[in-house]
Protein backbone atom coordinates (compact mmCIF):
# COMPACT_ATOMS: atom_id res chain seq x y z
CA UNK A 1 150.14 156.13 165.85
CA UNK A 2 146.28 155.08 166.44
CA UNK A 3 145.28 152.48 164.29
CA UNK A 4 142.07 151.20 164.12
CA UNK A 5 140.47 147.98 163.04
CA UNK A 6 136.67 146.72 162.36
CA UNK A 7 135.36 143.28 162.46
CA UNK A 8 132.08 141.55 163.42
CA UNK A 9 130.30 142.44 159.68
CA UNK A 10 128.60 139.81 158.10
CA UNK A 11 124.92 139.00 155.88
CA UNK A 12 122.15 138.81 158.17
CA UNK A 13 118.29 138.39 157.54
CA UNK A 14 115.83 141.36 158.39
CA UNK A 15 115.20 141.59 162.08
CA UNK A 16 118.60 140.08 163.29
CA UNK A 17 121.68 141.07 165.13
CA UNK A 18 125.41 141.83 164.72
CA UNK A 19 127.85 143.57 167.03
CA UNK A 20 131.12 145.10 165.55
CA UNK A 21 133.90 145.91 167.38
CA UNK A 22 136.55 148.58 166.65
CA UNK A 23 139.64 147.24 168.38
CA UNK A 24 142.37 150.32 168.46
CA UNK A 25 146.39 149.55 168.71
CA UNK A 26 149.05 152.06 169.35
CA UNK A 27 147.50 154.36 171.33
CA UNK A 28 144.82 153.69 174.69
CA UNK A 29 141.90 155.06 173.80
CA UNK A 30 141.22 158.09 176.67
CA UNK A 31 140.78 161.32 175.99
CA UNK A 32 138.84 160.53 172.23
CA UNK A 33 135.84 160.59 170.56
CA UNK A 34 134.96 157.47 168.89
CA UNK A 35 132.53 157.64 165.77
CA UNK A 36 130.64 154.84 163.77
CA UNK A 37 130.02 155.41 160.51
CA UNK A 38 128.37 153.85 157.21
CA UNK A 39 128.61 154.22 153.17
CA UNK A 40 126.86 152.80 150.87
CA UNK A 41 127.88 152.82 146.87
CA UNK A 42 126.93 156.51 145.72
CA UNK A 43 126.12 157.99 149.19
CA UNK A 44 127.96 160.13 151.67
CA UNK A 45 129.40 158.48 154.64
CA UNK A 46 126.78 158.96 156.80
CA UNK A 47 127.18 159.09 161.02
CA UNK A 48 125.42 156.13 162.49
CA UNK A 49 126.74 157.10 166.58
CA UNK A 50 129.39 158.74 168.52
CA UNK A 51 130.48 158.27 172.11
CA UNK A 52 133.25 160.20 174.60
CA UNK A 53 135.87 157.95 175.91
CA UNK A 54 135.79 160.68 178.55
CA UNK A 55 132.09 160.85 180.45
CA UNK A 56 130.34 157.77 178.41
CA UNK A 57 127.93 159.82 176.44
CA UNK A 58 126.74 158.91 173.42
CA UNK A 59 124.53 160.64 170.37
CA UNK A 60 122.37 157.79 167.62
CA UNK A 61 121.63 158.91 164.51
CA UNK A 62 117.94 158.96 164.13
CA UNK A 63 117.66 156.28 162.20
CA UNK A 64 119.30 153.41 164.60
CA UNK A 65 118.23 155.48 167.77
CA UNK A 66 116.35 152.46 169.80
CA UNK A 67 117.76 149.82 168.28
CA UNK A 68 121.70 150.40 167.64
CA UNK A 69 123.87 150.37 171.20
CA UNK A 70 127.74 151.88 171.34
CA UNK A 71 129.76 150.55 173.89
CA UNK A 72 133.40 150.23 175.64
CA UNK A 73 135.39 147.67 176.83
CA UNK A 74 138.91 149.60 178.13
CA UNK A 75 140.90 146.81 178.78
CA UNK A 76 140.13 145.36 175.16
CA UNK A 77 140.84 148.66 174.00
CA UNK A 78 137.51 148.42 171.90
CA UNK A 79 134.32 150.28 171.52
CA UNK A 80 131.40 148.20 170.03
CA UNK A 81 128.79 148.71 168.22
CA UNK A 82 125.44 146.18 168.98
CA UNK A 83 123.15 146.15 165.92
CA UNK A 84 119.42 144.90 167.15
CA UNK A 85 116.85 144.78 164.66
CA UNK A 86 118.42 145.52 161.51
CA UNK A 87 116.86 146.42 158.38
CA UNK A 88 117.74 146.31 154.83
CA UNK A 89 118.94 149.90 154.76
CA UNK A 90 120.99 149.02 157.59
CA UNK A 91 123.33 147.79 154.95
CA UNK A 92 126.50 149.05 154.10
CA UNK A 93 130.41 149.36 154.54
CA UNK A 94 130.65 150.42 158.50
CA UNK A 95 133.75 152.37 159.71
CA UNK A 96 135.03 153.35 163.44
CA UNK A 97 137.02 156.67 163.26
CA UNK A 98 138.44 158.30 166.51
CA UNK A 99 139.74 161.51 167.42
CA UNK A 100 141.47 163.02 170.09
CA UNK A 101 139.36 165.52 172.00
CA UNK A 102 138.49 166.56 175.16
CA UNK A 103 134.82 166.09 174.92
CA UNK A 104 131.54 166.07 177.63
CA UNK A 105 128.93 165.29 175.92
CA UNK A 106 129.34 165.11 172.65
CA UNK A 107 126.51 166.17 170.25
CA UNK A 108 125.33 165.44 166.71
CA UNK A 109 128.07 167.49 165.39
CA UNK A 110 130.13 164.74 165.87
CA UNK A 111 128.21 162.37 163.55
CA UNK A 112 130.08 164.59 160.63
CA UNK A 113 132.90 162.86 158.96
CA UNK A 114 135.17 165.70 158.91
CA UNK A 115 135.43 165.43 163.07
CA UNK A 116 137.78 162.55 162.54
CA UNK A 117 141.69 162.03 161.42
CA UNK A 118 141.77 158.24 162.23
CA UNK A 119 139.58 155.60 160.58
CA UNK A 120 139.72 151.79 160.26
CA UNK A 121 139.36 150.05 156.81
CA UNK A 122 135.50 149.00 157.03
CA UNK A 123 133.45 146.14 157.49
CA UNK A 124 130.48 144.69 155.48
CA UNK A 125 126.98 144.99 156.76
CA UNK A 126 124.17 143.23 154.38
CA UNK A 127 120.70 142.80 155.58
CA UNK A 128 118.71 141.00 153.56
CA UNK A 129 116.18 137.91 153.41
């Protein structure tokens, strides 16, 4: 059974910097799509990025395109997400989800929620000064 765990959250001021990482266990990550994903209190889990385990491509949500990065390590196991100039709405509970799919080049369809059975617990994002 995939299980999935986030870390790397923290409080940050405006403009700075935090990389989570989504470490999996149980399962190697291969033939999956991995998703990033935020909430915020009230709000719909929105789709922050997406990337295929199988051909490295990647989709950013519009609104972290240019400044968020997805990326793998395979022997770790973990895809990570590198947060560069964040903003205020940046903040938020952040969640990896994965599923297993044979996927080249995945699209913004896979920025829905409802693409994923697995999901970690969440980490804490707050950007503020």
């Amino acid at each position: 059974q995939l299980q999935l765990v986030e870390s790397g959250g923290g409080s940050v001021q405006p403009g700075g910097s935090l990389r989570l990482s989504c470490s999996a266990s149980g399962v190697t990550l291969d033939y999956h799509v991995i998703g990033w994903f935020r909430q915020v209190p009230g709000k719909e889990r929105e789709g922050v990025s997406c990337f295929s385990m199988i051909d490295g491509s990647t989709v950013y949500a519009s609104s972290v395109k240019g400044r968020f990065t997805i990326s793998r390590d395979n022997a770790k196991n973990t895809v990570y997400l590198q947060m560069d100039s964040l903003k205020p709405e940046d903040t938020g509970v952040y969640y990896c989800a994965a599923v297993k799919k044979f996927v080249l080049a995945v699209g913004p369809i896979h920025l829905s929620p409802d693409k994923y059975n697995y999901w970690g617990q969440g980490t804490q994002v707050l950007v503020s000064s």
